[in-house]
N, C-alpha and C. Protein backbone atom coordinates (compact mmCIF):
# COMPACT_ATOMS: atom_id res chain seq x y z
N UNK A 1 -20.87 2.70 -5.48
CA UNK A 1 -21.56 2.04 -4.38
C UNK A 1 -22.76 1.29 -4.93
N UNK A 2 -22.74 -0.15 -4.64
CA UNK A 2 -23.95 -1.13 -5.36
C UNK A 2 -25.30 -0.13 -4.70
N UNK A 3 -25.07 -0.45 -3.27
CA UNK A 3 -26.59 -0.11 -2.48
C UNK A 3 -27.25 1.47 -3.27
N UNK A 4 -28.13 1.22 -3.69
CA UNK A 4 -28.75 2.59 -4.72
C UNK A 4 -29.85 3.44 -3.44
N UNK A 5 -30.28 2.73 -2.61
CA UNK A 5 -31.52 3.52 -1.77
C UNK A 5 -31.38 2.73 -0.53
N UNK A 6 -32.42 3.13 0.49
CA UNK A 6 -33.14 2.46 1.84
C UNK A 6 -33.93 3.14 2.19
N UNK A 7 -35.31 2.49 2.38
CA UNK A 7 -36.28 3.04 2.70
C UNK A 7 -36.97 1.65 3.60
N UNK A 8 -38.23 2.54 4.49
CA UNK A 8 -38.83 1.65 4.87
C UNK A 8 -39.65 0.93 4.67
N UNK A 9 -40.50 -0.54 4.57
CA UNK A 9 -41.82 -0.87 4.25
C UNK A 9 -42.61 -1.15 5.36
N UNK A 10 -43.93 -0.27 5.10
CA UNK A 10 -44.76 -0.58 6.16
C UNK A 10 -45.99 -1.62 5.61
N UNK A 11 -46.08 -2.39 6.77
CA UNK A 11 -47.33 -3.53 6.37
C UNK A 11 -48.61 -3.71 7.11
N UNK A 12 -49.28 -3.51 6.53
CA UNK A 12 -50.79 -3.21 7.29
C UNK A 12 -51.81 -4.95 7.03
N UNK A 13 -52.58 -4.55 7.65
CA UNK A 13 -53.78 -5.58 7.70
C UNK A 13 -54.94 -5.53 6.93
N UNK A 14 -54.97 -4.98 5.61
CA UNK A 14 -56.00 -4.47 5.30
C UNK A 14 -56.26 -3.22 4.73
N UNK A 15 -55.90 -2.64 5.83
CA UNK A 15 -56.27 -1.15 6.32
C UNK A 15 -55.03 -0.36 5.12
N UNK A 16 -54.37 -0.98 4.37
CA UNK A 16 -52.85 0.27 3.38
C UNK A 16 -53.80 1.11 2.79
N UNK A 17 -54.30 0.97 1.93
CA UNK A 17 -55.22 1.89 1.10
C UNK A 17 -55.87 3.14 2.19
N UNK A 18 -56.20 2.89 3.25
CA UNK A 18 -56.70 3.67 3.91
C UNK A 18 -55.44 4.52 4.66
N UNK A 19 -54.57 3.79 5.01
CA UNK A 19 -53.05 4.60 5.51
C UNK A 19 -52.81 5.29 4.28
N UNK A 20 -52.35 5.00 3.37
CA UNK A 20 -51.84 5.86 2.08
C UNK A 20 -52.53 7.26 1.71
N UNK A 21 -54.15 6.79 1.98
CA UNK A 21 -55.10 8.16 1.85
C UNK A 21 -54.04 9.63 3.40
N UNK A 22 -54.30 8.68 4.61
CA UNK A 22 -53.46 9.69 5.64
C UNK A 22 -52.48 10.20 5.67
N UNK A 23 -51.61 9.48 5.01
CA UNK A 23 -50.30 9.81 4.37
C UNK A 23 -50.28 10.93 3.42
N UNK A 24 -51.15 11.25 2.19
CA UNK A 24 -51.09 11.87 1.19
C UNK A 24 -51.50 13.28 1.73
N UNK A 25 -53.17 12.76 2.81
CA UNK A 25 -53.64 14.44 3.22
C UNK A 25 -52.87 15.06 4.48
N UNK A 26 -51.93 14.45 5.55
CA UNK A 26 -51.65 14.82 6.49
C UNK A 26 -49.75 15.00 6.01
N UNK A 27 -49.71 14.43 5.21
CA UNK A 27 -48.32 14.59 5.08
C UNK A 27 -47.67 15.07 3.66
N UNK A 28 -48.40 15.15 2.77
CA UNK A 28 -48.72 15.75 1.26
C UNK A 28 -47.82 14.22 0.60
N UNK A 29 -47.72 13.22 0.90
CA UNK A 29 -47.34 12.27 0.47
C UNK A 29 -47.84 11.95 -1.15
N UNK A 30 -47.09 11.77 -1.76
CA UNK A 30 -47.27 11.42 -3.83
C UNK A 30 -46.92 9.99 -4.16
N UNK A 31 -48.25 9.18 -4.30
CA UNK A 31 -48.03 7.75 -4.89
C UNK A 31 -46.87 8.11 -6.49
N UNK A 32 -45.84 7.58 -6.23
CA UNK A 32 -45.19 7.26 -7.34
C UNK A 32 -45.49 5.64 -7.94
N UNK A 33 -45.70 5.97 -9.58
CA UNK A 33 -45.90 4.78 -9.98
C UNK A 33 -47.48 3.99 -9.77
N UNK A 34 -47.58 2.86 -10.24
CA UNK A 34 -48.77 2.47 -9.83
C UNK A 34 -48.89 1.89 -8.25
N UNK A 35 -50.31 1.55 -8.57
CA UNK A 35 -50.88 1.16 -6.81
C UNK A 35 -50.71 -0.08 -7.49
N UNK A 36 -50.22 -1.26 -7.04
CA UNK A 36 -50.57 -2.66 -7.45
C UNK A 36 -51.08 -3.27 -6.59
N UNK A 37 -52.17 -4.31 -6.76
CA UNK A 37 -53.11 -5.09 -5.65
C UNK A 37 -53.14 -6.69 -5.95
N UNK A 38 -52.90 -7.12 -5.07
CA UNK A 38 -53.09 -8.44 -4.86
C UNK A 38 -53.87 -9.27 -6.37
N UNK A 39 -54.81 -8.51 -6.88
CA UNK A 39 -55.67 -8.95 -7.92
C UNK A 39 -55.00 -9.08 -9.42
N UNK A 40 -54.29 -7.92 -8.85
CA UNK A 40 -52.84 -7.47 -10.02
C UNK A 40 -52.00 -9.07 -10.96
N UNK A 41 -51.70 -9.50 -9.38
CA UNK A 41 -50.25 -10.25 -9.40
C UNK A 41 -50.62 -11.85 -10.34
N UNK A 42 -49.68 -11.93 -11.02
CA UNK A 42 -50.24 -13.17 -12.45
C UNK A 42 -49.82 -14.42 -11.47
N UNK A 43 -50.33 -15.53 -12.14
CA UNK A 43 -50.36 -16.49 -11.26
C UNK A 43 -48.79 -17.08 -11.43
N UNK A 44 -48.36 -17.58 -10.38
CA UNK A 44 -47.36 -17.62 -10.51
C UNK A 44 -46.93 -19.61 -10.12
N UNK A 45 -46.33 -20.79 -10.86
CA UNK A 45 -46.37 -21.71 -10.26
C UNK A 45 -45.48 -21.92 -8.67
N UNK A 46 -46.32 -22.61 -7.73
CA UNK A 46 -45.64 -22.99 -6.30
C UNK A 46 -45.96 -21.59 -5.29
N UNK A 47 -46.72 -20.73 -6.03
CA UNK A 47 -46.82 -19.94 -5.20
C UNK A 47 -48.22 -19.36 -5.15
N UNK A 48 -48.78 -19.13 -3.38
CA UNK A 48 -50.34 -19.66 -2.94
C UNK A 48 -50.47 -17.82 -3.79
N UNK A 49 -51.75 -17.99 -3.91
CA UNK A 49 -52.51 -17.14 -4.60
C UNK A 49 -53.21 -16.22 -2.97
N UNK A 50 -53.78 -14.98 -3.69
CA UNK A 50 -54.92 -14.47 -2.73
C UNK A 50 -55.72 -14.93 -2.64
N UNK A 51 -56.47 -14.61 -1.30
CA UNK A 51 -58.15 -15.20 -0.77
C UNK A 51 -58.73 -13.94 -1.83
N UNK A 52 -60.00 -14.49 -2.55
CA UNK A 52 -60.78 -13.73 -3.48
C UNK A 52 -60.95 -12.37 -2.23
N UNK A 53 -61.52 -12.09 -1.39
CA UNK A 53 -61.50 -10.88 -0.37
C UNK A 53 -60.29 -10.28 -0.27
N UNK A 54 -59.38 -10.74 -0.79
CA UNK A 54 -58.33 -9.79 -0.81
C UNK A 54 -57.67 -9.00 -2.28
N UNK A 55 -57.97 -9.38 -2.94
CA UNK A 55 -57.75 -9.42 -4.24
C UNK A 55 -57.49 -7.38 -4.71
N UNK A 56 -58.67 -7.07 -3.74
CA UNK A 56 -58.39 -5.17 -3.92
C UNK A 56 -57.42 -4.77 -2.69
N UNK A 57 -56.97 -5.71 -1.62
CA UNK A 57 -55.93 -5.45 -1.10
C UNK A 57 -54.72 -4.75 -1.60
N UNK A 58 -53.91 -3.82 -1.43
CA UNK A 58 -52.80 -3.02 -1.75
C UNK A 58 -51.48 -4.51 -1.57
N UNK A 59 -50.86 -4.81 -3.30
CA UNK A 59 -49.88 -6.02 -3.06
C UNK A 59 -48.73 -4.82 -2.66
N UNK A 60 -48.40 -3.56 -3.26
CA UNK A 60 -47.24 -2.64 -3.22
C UNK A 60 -47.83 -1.51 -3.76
N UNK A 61 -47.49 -0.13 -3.19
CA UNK A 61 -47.57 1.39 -3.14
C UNK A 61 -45.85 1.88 -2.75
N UNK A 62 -45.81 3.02 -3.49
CA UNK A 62 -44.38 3.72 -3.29
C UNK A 62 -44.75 5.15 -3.01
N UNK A 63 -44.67 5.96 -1.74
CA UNK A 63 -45.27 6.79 -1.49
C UNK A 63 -43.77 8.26 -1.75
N UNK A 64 -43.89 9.60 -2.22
CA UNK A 64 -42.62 9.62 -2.01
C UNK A 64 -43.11 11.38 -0.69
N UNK A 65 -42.45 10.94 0.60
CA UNK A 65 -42.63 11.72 1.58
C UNK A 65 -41.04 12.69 1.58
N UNK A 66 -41.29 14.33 1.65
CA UNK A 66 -40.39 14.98 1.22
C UNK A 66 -39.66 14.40 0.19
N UNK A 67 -38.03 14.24 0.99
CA UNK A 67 -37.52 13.74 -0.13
C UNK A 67 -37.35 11.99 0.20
N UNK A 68 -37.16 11.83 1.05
CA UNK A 68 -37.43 9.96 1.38
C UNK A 68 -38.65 9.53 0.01
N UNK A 69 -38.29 8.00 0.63
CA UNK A 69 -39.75 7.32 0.14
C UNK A 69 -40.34 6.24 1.13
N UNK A 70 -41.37 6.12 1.34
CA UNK A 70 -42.04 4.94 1.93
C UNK A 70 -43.02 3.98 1.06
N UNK A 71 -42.83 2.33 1.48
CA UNK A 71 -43.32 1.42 0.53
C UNK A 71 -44.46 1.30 1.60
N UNK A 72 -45.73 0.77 1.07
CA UNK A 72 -46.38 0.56 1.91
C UNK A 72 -47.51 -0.97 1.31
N UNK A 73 -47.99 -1.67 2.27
CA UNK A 73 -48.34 -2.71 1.44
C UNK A 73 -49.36 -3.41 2.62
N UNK A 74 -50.03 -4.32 2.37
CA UNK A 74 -51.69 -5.52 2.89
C UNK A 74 -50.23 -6.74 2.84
N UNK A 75 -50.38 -7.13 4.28
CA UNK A 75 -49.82 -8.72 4.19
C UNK A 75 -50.96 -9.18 3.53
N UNK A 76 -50.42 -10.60 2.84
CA UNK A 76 -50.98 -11.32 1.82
C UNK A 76 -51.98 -12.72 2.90
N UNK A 77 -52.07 -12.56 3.91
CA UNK A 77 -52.90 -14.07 4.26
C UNK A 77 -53.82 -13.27 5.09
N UNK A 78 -53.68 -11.95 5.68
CA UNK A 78 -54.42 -11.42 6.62
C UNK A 78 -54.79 -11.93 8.28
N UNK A 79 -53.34 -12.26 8.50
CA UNK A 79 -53.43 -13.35 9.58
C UNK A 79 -52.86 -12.35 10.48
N UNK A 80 -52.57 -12.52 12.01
CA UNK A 80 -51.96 -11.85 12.82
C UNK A 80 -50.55 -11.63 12.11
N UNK A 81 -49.84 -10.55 12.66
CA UNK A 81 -48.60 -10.12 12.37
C UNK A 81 -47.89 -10.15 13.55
N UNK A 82 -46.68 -10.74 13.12
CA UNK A 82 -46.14 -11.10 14.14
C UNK A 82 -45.24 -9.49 14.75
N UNK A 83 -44.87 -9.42 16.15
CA UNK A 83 -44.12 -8.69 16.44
C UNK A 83 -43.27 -7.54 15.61
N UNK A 84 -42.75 -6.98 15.46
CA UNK A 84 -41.75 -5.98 14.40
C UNK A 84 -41.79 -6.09 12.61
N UNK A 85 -43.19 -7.02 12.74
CA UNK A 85 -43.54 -7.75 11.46
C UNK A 85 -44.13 -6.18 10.33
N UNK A 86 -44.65 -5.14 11.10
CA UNK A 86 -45.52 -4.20 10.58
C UNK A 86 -44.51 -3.39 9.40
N UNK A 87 -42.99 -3.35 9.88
CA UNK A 87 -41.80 -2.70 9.58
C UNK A 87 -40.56 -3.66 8.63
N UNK A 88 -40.10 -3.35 7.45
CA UNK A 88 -39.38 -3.89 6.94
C UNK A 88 -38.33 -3.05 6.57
N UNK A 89 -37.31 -3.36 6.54
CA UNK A 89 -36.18 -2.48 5.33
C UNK A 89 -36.06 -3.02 4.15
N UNK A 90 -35.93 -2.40 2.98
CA UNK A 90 -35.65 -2.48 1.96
C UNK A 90 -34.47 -2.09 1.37
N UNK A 91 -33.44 -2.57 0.44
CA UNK A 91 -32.24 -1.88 -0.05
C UNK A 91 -32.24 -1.81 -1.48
N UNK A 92 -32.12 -1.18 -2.08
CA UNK A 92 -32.40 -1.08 -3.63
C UNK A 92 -30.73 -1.39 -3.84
N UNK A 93 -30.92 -1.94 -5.00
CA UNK A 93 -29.42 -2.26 -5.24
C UNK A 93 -28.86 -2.30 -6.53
N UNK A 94 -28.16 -2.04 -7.86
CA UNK A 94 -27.93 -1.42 -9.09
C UNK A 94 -26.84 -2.71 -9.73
N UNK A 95 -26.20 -3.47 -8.65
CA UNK A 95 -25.75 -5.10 -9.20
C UNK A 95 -26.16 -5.99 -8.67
N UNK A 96 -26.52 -6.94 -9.44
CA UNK A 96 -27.43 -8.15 -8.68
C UNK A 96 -26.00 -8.85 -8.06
N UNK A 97 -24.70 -8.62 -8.39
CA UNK A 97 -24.24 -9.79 -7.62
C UNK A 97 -24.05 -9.57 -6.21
N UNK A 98 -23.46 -8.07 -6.38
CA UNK A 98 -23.19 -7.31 -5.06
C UNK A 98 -24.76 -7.69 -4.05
N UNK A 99 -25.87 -7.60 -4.45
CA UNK A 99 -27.26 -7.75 -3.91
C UNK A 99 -26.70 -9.42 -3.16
N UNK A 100 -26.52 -10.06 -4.23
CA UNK A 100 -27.05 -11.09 -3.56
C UNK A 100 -25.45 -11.67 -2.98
N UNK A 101 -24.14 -11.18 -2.26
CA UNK A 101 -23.56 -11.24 -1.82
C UNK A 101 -23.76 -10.84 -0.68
N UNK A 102 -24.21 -9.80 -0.09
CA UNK A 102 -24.68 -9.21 0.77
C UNK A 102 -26.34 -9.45 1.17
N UNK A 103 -27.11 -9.99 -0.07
CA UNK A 103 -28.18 -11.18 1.03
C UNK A 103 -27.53 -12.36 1.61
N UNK A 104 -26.87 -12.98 1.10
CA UNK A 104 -26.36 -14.15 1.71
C UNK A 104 -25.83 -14.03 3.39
N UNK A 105 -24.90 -12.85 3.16
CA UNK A 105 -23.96 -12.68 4.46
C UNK A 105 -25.11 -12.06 5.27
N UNK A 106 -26.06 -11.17 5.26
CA UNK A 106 -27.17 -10.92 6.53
C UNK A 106 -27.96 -12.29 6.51
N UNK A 107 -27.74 -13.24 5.61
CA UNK A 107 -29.05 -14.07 5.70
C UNK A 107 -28.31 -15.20 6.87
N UNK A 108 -27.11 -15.03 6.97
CA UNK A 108 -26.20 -15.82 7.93
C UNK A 108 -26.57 -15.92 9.67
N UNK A 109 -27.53 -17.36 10.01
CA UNK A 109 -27.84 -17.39 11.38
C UNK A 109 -29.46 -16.85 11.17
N UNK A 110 -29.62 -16.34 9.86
CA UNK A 110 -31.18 -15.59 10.45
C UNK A 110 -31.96 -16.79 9.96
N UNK A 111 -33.37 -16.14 8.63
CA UNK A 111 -34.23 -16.94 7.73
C UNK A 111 -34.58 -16.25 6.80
N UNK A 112 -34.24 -16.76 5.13
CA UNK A 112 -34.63 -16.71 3.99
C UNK A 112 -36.26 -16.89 4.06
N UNK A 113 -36.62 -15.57 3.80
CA UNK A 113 -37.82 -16.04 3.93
C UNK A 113 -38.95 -15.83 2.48
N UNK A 114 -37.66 -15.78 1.36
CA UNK A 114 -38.35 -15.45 -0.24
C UNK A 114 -36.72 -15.30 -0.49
N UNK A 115 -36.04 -17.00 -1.00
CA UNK A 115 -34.95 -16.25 -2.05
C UNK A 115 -34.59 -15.52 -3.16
N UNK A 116 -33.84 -15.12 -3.26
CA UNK A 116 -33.35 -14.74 -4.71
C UNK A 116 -34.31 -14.90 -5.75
N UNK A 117 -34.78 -14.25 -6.47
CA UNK A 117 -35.22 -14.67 -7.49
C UNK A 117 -35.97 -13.47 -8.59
N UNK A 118 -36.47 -13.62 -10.25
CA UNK A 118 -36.62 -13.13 -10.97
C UNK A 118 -38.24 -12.21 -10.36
N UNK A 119 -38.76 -11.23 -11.18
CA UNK A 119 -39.91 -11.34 -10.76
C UNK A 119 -40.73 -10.60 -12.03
N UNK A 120 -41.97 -10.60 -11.80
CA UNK A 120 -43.07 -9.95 -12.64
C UNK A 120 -42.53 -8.64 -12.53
N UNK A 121 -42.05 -7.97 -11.76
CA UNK A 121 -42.10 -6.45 -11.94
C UNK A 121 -40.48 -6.05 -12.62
N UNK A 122 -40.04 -6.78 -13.43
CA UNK A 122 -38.79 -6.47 -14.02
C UNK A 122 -37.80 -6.62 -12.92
N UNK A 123 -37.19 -7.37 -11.76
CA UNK A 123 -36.08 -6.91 -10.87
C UNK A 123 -35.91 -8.22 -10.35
N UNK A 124 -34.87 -8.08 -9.92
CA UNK A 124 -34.80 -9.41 -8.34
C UNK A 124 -35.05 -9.07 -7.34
N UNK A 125 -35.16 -10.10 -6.25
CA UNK A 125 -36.19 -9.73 -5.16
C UNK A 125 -36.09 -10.98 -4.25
N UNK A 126 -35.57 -10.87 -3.41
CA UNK A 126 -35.63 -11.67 -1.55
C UNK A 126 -36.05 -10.73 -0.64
N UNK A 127 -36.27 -11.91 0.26
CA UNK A 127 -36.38 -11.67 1.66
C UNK A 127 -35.84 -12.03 2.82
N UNK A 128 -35.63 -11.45 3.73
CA UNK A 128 -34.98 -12.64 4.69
C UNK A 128 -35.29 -11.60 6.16
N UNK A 129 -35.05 -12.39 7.09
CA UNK A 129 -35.06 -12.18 8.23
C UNK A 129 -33.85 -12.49 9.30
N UNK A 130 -33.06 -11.22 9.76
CA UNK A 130 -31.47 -11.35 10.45
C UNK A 130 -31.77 -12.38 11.52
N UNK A 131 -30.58 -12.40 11.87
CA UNK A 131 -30.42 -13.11 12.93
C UNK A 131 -30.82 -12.62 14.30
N UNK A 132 -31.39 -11.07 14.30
CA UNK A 132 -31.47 -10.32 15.50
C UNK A 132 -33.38 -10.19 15.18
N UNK A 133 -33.90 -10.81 14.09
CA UNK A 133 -35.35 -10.49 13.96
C UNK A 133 -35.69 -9.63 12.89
N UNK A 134 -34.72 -8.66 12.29
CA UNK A 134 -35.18 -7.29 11.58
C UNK A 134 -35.75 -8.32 10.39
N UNK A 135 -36.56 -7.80 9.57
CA UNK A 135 -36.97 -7.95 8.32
C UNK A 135 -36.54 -7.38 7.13
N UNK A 136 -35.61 -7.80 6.24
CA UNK A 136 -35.25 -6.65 5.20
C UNK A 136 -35.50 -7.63 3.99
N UNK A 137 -35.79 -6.50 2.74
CA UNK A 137 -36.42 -6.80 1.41
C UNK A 137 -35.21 -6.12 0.33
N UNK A 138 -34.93 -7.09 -0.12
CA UNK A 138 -33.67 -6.60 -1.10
C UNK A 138 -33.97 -6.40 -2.75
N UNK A 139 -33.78 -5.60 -3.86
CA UNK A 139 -34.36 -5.32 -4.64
C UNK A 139 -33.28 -5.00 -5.64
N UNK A 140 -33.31 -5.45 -7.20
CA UNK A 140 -32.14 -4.90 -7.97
C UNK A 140 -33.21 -4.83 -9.38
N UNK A 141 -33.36 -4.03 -10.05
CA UNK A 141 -33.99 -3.66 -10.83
C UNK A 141 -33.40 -4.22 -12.20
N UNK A 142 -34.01 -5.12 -13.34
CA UNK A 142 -32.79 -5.83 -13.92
C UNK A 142 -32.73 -4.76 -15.12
């Protein structure tokens, strides 16, 4: 089976670093891996940078609750969030082709909203948004 995981991502305003702390004492939640922040992320060409005030913003956290995991993360412009915007799915995935066969076919009728592509953290990585609204984040570790 390509699909390796699913978990959820939650997206805050700001405020992740301070959710992650509630998470850890109310729920014994364990940052796996590093905290990476907005300040982190190398510059990348065609793509807008952080506002200097955001820069200690949380870019990605991997929290691991029992046995699940939750991603948790600072939208990057700090602007209103739209509707069901707070909530994402994610699918971890172990072949990039199978990944991106199955982005294509959910991406059908919806919006690409970050294709396909290589990234700083070793993996591939889209986004898109169904045709029914959901938000899902697709991920293949290369």
């Amino acid at each position: 089976m390509a699909i390796k995981a699913l978990n959820p991502y939650l997206n805050f305003n700001g405020s992740a670093e301070a959710a992650i702390r509630l998470y850890q004492s109310a729920l014994g939640a364990e940052l796996q891996g590093p905290l990476m922040r907005f300040g982190d992320m190398p510059a990348v060409p065609d793509t807008p940078t952080c506002a200097p005030e955001q820069k200690n913003h949380v870019m990605h956290s991997q929290l691991k609750v029992g046995g699940g995991v939750i991603m948790v993360s600072d939208t990057m412009r700090g602007g209103p969030m739209p509707p069901g915007g707070q909530v994402q799915v994610t699918l971890h995935f172990d072949d990039p082709v199978d990944m991106a066969q199955k982005f294509e076919a959910l991406a059908s009728g919806g919006t690409v909203t970050m294709p396909l592509g290589d990234t700083f953290w070793g993996a591939k990585f889209g986004m898109l948004t169904d045709a029914f609204g959901i938000q899902w984040m697709f991920n293949c570790d290369l």
